[in-house]
N, C-alpha and C. Protein backbone atom coordinates (compact mmCIF):
# COMPACT_ATOMS: atom_id res chain seq x y z
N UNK A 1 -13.98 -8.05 3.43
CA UNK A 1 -12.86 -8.78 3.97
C UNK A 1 -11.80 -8.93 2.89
N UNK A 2 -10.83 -9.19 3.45
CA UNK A 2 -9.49 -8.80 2.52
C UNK A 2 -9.17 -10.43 1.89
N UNK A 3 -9.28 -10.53 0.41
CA UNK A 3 -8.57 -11.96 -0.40
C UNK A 3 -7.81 -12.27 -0.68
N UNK A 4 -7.85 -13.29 -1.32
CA UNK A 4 -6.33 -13.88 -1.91
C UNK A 4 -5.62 -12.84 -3.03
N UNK A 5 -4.30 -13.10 -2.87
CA UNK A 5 -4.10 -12.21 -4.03
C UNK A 5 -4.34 -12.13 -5.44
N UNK A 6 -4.23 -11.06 -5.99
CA UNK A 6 -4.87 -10.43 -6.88
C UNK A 6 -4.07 -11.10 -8.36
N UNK A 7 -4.48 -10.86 -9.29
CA UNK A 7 -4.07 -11.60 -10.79
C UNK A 7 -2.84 -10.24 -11.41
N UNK A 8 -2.78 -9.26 -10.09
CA UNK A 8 -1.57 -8.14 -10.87
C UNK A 8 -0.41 -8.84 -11.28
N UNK A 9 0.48 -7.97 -11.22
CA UNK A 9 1.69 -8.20 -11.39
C UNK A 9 2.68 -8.90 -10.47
N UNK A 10 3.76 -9.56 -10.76
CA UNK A 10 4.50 -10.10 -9.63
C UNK A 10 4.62 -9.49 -8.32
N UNK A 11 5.34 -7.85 -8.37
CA UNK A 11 5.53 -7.45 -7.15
C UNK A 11 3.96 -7.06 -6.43
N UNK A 12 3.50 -7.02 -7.52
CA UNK A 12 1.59 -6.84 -6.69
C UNK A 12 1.27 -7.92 -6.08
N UNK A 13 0.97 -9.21 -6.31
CA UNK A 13 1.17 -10.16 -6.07
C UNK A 13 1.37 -10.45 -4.31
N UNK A 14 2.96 -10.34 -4.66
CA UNK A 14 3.57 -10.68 -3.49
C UNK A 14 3.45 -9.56 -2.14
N UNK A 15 3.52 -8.41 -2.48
CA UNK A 15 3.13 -7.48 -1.77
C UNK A 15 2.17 -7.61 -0.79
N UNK A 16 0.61 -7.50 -2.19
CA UNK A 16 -0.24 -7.72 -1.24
C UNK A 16 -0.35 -10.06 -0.49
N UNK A 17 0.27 -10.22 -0.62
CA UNK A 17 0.39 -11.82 0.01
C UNK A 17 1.34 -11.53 1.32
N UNK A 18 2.27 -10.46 1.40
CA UNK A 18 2.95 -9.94 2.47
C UNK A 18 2.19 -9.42 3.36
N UNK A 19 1.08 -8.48 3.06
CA UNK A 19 0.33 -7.87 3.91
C UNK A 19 -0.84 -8.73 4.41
N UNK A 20 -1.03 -9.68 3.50
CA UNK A 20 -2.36 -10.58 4.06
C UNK A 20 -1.88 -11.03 5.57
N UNK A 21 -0.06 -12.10 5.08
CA UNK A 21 0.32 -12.43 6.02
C UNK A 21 0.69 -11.98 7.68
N UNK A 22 0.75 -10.65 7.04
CA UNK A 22 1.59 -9.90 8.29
C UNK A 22 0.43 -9.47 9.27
N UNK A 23 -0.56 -9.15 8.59
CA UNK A 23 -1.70 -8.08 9.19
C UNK A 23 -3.17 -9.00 9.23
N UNK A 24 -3.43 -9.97 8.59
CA UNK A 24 -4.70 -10.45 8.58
C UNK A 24 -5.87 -9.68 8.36
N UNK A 25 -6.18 -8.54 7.42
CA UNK A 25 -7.14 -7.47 7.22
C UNK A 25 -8.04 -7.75 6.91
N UNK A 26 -8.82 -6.78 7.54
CA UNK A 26 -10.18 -7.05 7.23
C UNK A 26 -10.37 -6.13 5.70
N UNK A 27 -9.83 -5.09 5.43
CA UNK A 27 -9.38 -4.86 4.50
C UNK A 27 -8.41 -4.27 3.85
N UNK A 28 -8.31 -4.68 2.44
CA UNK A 28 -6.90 -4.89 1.79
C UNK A 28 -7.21 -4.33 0.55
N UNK A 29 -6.48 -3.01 0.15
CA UNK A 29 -6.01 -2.24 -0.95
C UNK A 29 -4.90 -2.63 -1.50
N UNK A 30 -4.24 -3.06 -2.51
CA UNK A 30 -2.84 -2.53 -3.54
C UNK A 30 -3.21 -2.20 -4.33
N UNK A 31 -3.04 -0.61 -5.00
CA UNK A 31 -3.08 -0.06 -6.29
C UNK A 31 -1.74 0.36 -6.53
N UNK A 32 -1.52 -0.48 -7.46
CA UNK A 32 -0.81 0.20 -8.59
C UNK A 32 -0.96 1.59 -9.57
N UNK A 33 0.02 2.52 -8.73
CA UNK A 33 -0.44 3.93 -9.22
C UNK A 33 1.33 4.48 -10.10
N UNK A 34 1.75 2.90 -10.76
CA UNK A 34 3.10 3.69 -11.54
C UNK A 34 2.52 4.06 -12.66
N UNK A 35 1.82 3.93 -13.37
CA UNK A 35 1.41 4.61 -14.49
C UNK A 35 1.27 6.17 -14.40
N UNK A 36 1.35 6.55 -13.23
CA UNK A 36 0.71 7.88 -12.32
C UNK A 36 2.31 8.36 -12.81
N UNK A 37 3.35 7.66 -12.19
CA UNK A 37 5.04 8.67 -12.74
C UNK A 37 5.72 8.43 -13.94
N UNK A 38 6.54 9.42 -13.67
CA UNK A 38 7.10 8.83 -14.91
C UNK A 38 7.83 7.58 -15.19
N UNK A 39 8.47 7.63 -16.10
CA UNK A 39 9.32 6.40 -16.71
C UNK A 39 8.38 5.25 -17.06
N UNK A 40 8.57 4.74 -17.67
CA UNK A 40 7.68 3.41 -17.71
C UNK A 40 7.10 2.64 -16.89
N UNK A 41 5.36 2.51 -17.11
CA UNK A 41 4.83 1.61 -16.26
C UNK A 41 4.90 0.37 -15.70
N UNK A 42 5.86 0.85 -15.10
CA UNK A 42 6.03 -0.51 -14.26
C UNK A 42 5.23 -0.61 -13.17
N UNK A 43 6.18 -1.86 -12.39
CA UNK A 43 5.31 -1.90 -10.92
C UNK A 43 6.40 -1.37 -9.57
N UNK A 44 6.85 0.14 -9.93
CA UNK A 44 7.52 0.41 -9.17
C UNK A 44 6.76 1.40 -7.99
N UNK A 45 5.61 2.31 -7.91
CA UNK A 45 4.33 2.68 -7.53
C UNK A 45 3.41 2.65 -7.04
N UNK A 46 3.51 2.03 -5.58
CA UNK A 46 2.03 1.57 -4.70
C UNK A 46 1.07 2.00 -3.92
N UNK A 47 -0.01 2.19 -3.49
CA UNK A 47 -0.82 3.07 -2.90
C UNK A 47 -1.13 1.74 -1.78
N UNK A 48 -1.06 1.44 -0.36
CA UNK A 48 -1.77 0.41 0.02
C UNK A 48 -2.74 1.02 1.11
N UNK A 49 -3.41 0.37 0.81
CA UNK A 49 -4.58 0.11 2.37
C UNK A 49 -4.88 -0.96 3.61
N UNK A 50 -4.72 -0.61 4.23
CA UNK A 50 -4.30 -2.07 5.36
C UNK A 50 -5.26 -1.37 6.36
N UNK A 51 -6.47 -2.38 6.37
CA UNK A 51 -7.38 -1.89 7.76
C UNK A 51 -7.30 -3.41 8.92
N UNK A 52 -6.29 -3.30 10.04
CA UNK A 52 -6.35 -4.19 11.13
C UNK A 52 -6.64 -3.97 12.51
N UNK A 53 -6.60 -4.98 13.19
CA UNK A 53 -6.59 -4.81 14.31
C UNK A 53 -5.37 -4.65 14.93
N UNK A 54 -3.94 -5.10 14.07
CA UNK A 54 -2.83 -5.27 14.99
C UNK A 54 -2.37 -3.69 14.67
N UNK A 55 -3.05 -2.78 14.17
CA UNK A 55 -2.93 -1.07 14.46
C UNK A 55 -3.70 -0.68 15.85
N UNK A 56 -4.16 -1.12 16.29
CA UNK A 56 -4.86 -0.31 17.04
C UNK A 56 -3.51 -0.28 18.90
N UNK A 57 -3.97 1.22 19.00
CA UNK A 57 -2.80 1.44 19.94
C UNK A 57 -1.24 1.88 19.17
N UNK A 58 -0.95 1.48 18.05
CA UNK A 58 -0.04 1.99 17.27
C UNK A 58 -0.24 3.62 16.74
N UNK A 59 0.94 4.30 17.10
CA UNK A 59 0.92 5.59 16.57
C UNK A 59 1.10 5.50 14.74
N UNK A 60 0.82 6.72 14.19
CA UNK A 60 1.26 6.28 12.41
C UNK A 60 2.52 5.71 12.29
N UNK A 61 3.59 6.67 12.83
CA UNK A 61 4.65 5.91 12.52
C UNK A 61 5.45 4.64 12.71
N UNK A 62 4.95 3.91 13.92
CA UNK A 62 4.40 2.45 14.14
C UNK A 62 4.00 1.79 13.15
N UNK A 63 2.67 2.14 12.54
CA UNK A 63 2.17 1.87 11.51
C UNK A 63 2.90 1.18 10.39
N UNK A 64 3.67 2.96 9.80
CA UNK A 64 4.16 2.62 8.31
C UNK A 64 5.47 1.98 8.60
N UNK A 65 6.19 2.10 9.78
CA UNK A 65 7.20 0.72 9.72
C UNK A 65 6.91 -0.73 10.01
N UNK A 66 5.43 -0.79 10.31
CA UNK A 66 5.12 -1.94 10.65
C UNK A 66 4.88 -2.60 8.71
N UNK A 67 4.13 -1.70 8.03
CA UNK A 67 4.02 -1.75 7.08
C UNK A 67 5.52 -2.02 5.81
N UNK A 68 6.00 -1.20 6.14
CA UNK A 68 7.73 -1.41 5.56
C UNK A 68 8.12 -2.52 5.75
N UNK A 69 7.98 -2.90 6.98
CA UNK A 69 8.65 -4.03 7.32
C UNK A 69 8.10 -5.11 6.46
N UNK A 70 6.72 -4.92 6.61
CA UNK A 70 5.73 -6.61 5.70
C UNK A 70 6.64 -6.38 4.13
N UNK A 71 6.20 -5.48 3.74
CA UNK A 71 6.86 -5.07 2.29
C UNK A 71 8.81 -4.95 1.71
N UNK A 72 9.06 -5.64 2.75
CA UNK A 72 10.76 -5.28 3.06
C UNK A 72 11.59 -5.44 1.69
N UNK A 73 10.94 -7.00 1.25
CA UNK A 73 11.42 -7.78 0.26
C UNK A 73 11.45 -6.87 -1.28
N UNK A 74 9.79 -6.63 -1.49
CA UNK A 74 9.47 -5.49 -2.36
C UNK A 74 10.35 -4.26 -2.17
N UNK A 75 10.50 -3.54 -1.27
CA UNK A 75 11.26 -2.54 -1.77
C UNK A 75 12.60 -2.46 -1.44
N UNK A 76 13.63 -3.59 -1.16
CA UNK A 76 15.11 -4.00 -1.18
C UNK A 76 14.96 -4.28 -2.59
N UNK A 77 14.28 -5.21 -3.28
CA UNK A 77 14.00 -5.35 -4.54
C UNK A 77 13.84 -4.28 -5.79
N UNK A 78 13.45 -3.03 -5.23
CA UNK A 78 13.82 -1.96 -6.49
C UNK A 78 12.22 -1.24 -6.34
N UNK A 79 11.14 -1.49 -5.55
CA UNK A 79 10.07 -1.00 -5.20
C UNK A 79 9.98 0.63 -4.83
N UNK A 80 9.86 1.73 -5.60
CA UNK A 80 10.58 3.11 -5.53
C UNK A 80 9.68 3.25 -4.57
N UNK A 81 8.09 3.87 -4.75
CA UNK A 81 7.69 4.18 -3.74
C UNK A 81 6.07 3.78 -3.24
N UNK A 82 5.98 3.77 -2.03
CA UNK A 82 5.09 3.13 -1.36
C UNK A 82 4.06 3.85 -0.35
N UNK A 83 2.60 4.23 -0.55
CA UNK A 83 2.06 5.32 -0.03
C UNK A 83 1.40 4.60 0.93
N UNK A 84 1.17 4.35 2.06
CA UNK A 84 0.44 3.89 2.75
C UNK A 84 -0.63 4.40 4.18
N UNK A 85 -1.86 3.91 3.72
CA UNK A 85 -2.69 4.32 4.80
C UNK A 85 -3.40 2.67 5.45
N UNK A 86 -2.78 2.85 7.05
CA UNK A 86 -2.83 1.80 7.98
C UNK A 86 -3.78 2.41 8.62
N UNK A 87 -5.04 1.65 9.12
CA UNK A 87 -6.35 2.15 9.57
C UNK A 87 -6.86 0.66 10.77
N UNK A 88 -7.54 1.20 11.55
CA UNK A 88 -7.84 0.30 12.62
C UNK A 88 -9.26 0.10 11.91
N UNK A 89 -10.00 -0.80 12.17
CA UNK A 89 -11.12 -0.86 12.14
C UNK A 89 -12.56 0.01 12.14
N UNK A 90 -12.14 0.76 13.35
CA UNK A 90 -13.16 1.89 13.83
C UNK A 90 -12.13 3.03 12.77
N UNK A 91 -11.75 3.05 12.52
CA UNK A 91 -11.09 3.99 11.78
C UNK A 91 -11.32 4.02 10.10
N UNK A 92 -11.37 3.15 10.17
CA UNK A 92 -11.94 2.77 8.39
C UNK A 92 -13.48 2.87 8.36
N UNK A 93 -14.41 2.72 9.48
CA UNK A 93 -15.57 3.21 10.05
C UNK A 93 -16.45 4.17 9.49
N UNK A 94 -14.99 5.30 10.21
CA UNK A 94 -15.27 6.62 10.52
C UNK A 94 -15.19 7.35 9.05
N UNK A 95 -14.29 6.53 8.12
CA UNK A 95 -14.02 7.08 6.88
C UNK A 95 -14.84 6.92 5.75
N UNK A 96 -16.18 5.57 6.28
CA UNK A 96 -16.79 5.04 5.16
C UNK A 96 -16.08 4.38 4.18
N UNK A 97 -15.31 4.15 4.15
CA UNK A 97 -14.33 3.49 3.17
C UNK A 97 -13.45 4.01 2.20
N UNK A 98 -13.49 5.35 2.79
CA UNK A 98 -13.09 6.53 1.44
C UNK A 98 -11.74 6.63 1.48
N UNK A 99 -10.92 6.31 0.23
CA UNK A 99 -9.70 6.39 0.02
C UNK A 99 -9.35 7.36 -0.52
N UNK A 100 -8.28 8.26 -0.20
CA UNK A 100 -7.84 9.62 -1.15
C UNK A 100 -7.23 9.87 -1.82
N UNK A 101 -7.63 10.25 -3.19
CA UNK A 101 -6.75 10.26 -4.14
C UNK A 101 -5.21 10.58 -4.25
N UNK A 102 -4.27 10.00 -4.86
CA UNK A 102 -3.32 10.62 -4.88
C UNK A 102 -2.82 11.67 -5.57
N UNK A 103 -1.89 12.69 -4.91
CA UNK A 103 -1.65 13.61 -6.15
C UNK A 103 -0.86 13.50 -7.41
N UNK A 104 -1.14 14.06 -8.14
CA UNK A 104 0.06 13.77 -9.78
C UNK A 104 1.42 13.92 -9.24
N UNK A 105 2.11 13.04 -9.77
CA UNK A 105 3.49 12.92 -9.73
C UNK A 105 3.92 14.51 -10.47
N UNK A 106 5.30 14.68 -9.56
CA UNK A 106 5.67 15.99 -10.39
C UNK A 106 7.14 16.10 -10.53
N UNK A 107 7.80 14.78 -10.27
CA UNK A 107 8.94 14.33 -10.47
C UNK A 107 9.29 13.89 -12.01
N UNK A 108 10.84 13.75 -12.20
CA UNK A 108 10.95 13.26 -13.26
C UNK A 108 10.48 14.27 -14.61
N UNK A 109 10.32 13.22 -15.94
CA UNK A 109 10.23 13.97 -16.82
C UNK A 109 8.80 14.36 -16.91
N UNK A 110 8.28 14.40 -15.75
CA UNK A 110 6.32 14.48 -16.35
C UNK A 110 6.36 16.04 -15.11
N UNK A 111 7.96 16.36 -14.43
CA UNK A 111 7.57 17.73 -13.68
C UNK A 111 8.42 18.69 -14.48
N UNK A 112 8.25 18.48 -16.11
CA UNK A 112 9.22 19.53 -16.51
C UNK A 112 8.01 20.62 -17.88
């Protein structure tokens, strides 16, 4: 089951406290994957996981604007980019819990 938020960083923080609110999950991912691009590690870089019930019947793209939307604040705020996998219940199930890696950044000065 998905907790309180986490001891990250501010926009981690609030992020995932956005998604608690919005979605009520049973479970709840934020990784911080800016260390993954370039420029300095910040907390501009998110990977989330959101497993609810208020997905189910939602197509993906439903989903990730439902998701955008919780996160609005974060990325009007300077939040570059945001990877998200929205999963129903029986769907997070089916996956065993398996999250997929992301690929290396190939932007910036780390795609030259």
């Amino acid at each position: 089951m998905a907790g309180l938020p986490t001891s990250g960083g501010p926009v981690e923080v609030a992020l995932q406290s956005n998604l608690l609110a919005a979605f009520s999950p049973t479970q709840l991912q934020v990784l911080n994957e800016s260390h993954m691009h370039s420029g300095p590690a910040t907390e501009s870089h998110f990977k989330v996981v959101v497993v609810s019930e208020h997905f189910e019947g939602l197509n993906l793209l439903k989903r990730h604007r439902a998701v955008n939307g919780a996160a609005k604040e974060q990325l009007d705020a300077g939040l570059h980019a945001l990877s998200i996998i929205a999963l129903t219940p029986a769907q997070w199930e089916q996956r065993s819990g398996a999250v997929p890696a992301s690929p290396p950044c190939g932007g910036g000065s780390k795609g030259d």
